[in-house]
Protein backbone atom coordinates (compact mmCIF):
# COMPACT_ATOMS: atom_id res chain seq x y z
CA UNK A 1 -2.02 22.13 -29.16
CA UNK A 2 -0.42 25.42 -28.78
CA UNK A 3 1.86 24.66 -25.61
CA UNK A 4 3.35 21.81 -28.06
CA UNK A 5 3.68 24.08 -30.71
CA UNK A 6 5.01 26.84 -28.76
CA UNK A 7 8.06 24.00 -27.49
CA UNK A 8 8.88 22.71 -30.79
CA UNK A 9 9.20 26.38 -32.25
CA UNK A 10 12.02 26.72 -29.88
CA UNK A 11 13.60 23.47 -30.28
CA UNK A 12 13.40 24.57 -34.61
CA UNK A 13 10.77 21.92 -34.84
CA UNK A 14 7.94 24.29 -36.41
CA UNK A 15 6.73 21.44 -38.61
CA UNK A 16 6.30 19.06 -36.02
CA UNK A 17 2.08 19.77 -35.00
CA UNK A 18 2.38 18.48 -31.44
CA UNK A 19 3.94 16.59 -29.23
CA UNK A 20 2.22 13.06 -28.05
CA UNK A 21 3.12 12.37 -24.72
CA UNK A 22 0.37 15.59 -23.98
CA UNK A 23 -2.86 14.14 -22.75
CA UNK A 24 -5.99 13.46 -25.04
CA UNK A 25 -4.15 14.64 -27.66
CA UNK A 26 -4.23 12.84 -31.31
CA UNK A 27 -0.75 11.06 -32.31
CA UNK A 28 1.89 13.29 -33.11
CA UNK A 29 2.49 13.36 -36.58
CA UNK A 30 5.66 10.90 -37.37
CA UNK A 31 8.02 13.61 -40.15
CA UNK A 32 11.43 12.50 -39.20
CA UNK A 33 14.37 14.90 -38.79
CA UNK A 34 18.05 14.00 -39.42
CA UNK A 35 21.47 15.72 -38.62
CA UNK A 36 22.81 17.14 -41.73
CA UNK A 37 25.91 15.36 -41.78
CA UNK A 38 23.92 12.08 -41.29
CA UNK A 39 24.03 9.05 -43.85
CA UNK A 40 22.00 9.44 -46.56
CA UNK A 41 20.58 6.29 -46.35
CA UNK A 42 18.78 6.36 -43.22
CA UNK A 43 16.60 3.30 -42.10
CA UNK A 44 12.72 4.91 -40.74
CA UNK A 45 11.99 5.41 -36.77
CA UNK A 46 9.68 2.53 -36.22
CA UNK A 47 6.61 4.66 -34.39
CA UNK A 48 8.00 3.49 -30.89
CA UNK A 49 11.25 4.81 -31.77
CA UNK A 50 9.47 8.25 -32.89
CA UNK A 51 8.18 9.42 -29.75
CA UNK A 52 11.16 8.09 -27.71
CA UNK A 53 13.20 10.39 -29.35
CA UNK A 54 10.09 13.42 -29.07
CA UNK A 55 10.69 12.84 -25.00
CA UNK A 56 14.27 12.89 -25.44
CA UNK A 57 14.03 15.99 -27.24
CA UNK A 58 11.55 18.24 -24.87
CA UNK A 59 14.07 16.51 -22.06
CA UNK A 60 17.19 18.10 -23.89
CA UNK A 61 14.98 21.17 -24.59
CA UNK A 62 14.03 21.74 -20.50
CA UNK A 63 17.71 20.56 -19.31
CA UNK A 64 19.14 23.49 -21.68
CA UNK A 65 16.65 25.87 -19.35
CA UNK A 66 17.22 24.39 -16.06
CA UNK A 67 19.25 26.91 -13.71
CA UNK A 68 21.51 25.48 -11.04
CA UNK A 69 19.85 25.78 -7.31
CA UNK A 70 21.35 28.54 -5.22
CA UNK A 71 21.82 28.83 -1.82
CA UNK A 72 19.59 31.84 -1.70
CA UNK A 73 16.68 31.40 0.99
CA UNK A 74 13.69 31.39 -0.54
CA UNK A 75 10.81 34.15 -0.45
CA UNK A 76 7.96 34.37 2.66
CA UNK A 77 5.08 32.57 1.60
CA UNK A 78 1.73 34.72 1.49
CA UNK A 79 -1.40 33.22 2.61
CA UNK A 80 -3.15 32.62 -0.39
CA UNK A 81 -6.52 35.01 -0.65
CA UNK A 82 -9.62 34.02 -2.22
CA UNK A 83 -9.87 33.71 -5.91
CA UNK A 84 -13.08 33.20 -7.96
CA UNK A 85 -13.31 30.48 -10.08
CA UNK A 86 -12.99 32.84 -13.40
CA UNK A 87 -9.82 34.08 -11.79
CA UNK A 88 -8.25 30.90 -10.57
CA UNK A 89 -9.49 29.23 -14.49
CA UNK A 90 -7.36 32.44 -15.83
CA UNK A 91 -4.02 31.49 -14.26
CA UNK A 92 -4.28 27.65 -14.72
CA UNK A 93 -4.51 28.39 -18.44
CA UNK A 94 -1.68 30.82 -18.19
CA UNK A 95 0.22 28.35 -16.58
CA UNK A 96 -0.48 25.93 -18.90
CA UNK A 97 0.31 27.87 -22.24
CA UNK A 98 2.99 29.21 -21.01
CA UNK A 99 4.58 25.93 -19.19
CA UNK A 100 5.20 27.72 -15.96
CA UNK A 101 4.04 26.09 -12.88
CA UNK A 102 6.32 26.28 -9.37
CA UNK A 103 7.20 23.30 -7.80
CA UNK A 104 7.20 22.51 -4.09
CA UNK A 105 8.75 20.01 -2.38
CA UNK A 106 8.25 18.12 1.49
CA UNK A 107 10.60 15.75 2.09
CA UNK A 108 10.00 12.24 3.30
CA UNK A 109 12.59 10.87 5.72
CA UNK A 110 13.85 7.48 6.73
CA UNK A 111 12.98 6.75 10.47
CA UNK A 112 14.50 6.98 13.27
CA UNK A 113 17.00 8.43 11.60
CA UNK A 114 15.82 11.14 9.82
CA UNK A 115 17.85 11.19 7.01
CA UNK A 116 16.39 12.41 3.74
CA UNK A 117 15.28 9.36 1.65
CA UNK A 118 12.73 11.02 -1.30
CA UNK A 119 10.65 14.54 -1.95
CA UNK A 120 7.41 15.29 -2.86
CA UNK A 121 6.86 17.34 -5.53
CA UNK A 122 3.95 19.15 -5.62
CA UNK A 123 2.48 21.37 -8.41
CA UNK A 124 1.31 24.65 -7.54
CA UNK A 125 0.70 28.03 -9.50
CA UNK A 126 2.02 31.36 -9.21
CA UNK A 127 -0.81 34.24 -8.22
CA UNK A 128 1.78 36.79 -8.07
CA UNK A 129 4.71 37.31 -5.74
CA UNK A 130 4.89 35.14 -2.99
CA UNK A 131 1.19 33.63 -3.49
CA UNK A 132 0.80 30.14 -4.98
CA UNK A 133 -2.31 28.44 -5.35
CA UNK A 134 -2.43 24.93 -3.88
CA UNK A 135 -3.63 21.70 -5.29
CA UNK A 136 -6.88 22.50 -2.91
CA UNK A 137 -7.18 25.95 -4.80
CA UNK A 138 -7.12 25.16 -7.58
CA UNK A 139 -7.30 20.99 -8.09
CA UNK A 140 -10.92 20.81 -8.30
CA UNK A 141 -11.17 23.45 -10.93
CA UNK A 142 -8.84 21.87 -13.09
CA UNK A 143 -10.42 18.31 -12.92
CA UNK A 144 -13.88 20.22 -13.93
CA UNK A 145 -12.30 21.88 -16.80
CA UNK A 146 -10.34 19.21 -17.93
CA UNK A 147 -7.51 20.62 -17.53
CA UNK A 148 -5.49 18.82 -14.91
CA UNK A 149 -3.63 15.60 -16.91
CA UNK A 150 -2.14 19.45 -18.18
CA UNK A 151 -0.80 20.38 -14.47
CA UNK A 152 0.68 16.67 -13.70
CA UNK A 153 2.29 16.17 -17.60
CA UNK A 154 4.31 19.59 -16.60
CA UNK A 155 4.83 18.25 -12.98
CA UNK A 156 5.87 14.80 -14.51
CA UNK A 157 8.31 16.59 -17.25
CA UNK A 158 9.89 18.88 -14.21
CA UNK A 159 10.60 15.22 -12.22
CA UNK A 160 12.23 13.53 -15.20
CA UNK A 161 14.57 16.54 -16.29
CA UNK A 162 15.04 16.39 -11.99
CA UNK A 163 16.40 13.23 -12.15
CA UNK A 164 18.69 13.67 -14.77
CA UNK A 165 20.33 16.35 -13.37
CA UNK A 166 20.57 14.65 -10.19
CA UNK A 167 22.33 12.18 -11.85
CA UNK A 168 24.85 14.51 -13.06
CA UNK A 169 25.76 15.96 -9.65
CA UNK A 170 25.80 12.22 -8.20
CA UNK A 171 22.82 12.77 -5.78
CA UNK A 172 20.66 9.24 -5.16
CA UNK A 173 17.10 10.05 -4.43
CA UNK A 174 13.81 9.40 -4.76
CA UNK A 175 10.48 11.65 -6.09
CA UNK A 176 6.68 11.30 -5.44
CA UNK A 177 4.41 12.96 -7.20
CA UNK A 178 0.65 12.73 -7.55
CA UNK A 179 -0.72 11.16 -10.76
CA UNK A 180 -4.46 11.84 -11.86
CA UNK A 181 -6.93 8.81 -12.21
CA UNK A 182 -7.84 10.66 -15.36
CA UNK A 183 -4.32 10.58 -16.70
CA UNK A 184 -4.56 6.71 -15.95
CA UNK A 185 -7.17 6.13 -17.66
CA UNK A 186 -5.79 7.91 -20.92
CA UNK A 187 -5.02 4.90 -22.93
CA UNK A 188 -2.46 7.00 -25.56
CA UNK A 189 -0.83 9.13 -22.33
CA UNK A 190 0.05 6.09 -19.80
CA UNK A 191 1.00 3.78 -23.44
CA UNK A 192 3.52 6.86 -24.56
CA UNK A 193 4.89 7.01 -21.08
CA UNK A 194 5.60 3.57 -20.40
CA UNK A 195 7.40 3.04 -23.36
CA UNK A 196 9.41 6.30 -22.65
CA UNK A 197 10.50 5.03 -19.48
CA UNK A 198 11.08 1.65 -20.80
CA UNK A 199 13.67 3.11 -23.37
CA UNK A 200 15.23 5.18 -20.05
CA UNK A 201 15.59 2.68 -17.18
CA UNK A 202 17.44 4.51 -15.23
CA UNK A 203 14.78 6.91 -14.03
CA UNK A 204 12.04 4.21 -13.15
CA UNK A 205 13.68 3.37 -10.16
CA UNK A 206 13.53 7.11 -8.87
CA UNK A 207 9.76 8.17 -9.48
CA UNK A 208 7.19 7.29 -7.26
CA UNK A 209 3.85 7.65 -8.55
CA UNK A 210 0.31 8.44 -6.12
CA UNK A 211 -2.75 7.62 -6.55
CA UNK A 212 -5.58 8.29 -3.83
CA UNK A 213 -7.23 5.32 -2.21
CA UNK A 214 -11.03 6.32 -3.64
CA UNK A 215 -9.83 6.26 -7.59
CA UNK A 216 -7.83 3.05 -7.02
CA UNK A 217 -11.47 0.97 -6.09
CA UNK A 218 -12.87 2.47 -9.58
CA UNK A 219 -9.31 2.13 -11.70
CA UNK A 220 -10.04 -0.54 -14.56
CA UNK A 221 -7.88 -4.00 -15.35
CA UNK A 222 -6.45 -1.71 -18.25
CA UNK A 223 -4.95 1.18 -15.62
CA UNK A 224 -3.37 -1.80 -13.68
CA UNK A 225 -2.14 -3.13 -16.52
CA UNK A 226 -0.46 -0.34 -17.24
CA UNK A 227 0.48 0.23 -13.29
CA UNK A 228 2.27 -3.42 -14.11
CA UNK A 229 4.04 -2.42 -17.13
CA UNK A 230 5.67 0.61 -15.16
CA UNK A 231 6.38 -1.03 -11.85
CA UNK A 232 8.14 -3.82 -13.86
CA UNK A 233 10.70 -1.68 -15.01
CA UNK A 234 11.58 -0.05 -11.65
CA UNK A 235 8.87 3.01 -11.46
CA UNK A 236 6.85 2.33 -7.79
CA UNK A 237 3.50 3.12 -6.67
CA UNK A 238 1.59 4.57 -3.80
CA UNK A 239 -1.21 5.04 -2.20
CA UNK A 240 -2.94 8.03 -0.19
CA UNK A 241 -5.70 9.45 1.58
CA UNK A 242 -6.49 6.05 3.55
CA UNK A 243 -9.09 6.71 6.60
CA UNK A 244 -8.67 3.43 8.19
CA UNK A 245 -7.49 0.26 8.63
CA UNK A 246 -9.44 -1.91 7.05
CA UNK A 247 -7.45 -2.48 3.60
CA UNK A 248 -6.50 -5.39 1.97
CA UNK A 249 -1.97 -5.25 2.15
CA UNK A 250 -2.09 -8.17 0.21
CA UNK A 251 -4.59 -6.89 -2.89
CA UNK A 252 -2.75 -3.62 -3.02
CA UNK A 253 0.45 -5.49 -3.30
CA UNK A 254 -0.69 -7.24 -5.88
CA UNK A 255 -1.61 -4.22 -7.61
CA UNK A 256 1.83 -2.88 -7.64
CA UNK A 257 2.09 -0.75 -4.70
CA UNK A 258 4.94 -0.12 -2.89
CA UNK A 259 4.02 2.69 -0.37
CA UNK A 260 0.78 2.91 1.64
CA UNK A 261 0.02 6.50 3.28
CA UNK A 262 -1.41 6.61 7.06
CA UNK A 263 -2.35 10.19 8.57
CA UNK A 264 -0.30 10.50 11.96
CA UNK A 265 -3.42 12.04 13.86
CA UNK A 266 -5.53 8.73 12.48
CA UNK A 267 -2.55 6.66 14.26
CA UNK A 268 -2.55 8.55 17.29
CA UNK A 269 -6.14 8.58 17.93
CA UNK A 270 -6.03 4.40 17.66
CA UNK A 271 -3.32 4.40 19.86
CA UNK A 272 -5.00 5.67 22.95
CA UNK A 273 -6.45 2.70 23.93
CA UNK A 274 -4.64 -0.53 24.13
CA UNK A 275 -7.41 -1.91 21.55
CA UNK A 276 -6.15 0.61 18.89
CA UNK A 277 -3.06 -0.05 19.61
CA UNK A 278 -3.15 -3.66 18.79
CA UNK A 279 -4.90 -2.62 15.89
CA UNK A 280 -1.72 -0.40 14.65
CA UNK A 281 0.67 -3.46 15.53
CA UNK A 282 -1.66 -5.53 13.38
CA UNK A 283 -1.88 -3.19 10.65
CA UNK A 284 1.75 -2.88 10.26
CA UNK A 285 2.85 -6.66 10.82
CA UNK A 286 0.47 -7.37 7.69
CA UNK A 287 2.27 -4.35 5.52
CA UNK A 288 5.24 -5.72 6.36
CA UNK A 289 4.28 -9.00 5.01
CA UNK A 290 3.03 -7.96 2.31
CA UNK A 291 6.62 -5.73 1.53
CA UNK A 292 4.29 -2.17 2.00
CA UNK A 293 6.12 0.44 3.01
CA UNK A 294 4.33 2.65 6.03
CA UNK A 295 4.66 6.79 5.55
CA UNK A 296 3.33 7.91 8.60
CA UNK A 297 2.07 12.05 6.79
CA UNK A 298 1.17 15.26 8.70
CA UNK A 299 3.53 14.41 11.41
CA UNK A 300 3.84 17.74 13.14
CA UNK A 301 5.43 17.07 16.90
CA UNK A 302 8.38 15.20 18.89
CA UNK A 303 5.70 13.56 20.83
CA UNK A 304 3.85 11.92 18.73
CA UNK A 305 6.79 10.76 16.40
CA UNK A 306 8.24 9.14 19.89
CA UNK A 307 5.06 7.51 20.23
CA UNK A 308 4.47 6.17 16.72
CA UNK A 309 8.05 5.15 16.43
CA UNK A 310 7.37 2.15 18.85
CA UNK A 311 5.44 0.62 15.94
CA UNK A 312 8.77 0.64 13.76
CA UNK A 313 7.07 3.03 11.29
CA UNK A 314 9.63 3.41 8.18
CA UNK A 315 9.19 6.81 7.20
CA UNK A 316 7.74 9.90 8.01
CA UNK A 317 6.27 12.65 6.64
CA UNK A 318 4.82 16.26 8.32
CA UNK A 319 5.89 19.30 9.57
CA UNK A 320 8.24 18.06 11.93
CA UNK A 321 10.16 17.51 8.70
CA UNK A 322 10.06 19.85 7.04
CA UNK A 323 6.52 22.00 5.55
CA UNK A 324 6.06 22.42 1.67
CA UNK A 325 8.19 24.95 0.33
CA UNK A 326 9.68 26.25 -2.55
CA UNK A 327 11.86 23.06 -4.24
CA UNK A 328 14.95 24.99 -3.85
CA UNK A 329 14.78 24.99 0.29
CA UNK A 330 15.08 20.97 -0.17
CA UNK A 331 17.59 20.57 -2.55
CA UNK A 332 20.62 18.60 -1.57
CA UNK A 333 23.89 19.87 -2.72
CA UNK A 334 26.43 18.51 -4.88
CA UNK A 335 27.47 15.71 -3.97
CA UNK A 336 31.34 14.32 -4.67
């Protein structure tokens, strides 16, 4: 309640109680504001209308703050110390009240080529100078305390003010970022979202959404109905954290997936014996049938990429690449 509050205050919305694209929070209340030099006789914001033009407003409100990337190379990471759990639940709610989380980026690169094709945006939080906590810090935390649909609605509000700058400076590409199962299954959330993206098509076709392979077995027909919904108007889908082979291509098609995940070291350890490695060919012929696209992560040396690459993987992901970093150390430049 407070961290919408504390945005509308600064937009000169203080009568405005919250904003409702915030998860498991109750409807935003629907008082209409108008331009002064507006027509009197104004016809009311149907409610669909309403929070459409809430997004568009904490959009305007986060473009007026975003700074141009510099050139400047960014700080030394720290290795990140041990926190307690009192600690670490300290700065996620600091984070969270005062919407400040960092963002890092890897990029994911078209094959063979290597050519930059989308980034993964990753939410992490600031310790103090040069020390970040990572999803693995402080992830499981959050989930517990319920406060992690928090971390990704920030993550998910930093992508779509992205985009729109990108736009602006003429640069095409892509974002993934990780979506909760819990934010799935929060009926108002996912229903507020779609029809925000619905009213501002231009962005679907840029956001990648993940989901882990273990929630998508216990997601509900209402989650993939709302998967559907967003995939129908450009937004994609994909999945991570698979340990083997045995999937169904065909079911997760179906399900509006557009990416499928592989771990490189997985891949390698099939491929050395020729048994595995008709496994991989397998594997891949039926993705390709079933229009999946294969990111082959944690790629971390020439070797194995010149191995892998005789299975015509499509992208890659890893090390090799490029490691998580600060946003800014992956940002193309303006383009003409």
């Amino acid at each position: 309640m407070r961290l919408m509050q504390k945005s509308f205050e600064r937009m000169g919305h203080k009568n405005r109680e919250h904003h409702s694209f915030m998860p498991q929070q109750e409807a935003a209340n629907e008082t209409h504001f108008y331009p002064a030099d507006a027509e009197l006789k104004v016809q009311p914001r149907t409610v669909a209308q309403s929070k459409t033009q809430k997004y568009k407003d904490l959009l305007l409100m986060a473009a007026s703050r975003q700074k141009e990337f510099t050139a400047d190379e960014p700080q030394p990471l720290k290795p990140t110390p041990e926190y307690s759990d009192t600690v670490i639940a300290e700065l996620i709610n600091h984070a969270i009240e005062n919407e400040r989380i960092e963002i890092f980026a890897q990029p994911i690169v078209k094959l063979p080529s290597r050519r930059l094709q989308y980034l993964e945006l990753f939410a992490r939080i600031r310790a103090r100078s040069g020390i970040y906590l990572t999803a693995e810090n402080y992830r499981p935390l959050a989930e517990k305390e319920t406060k992690i649909e928090n971390v990704d609605h920030l993550l998910l509000l930093h992508v779509l003010e992205t985009i729109r700058n990108d736009a602006r400076r003429n640069i095409e590409i892509g974002y993934f970022i990780n979506i909760s199962s819990r934010c799935l299954k929060d009926k108002n959330y996912m229903t507020d979202l779609l029809e925000f993206v619905r009213t501002r098509r231009e962005l679907a076709p840029h956001l990648v959404f993940e989901l882990q392979y273990a929630d998508i077995k216990n997601l509900s027909p209402a989650c993939f109905k709302m998967i559907d919904g967003l995939s129908h108007i450009g937004c994609q889908f994909s999945v991570d954290n698979i340990s083997d082979s045995d999937f169904n291509a065909d079911d997760l098609a179906e399900k509006g997936f557009s990416f499928l995940k592989f771990n490189a070291g997985k891949l390698m350890e099939m491929c050395s014996s020729s048994r595995g490695e008709m496994e991989v060919a397998r594997m891949k012929s039926a993705l390709d049938k079933s229009r999946l696209t294969l990111i082959v992560e944690k790629l971390e040396t020439e070797h194995d990429l010149k191995e892998l690459l005789d299975f015509e993987i499509d992208l890659g992901e890893g090390y090799l690449f490029g490691r998580p970093d600060l946003e800014m150390a992956y940002r193309p430049r303006r383009m003409a």
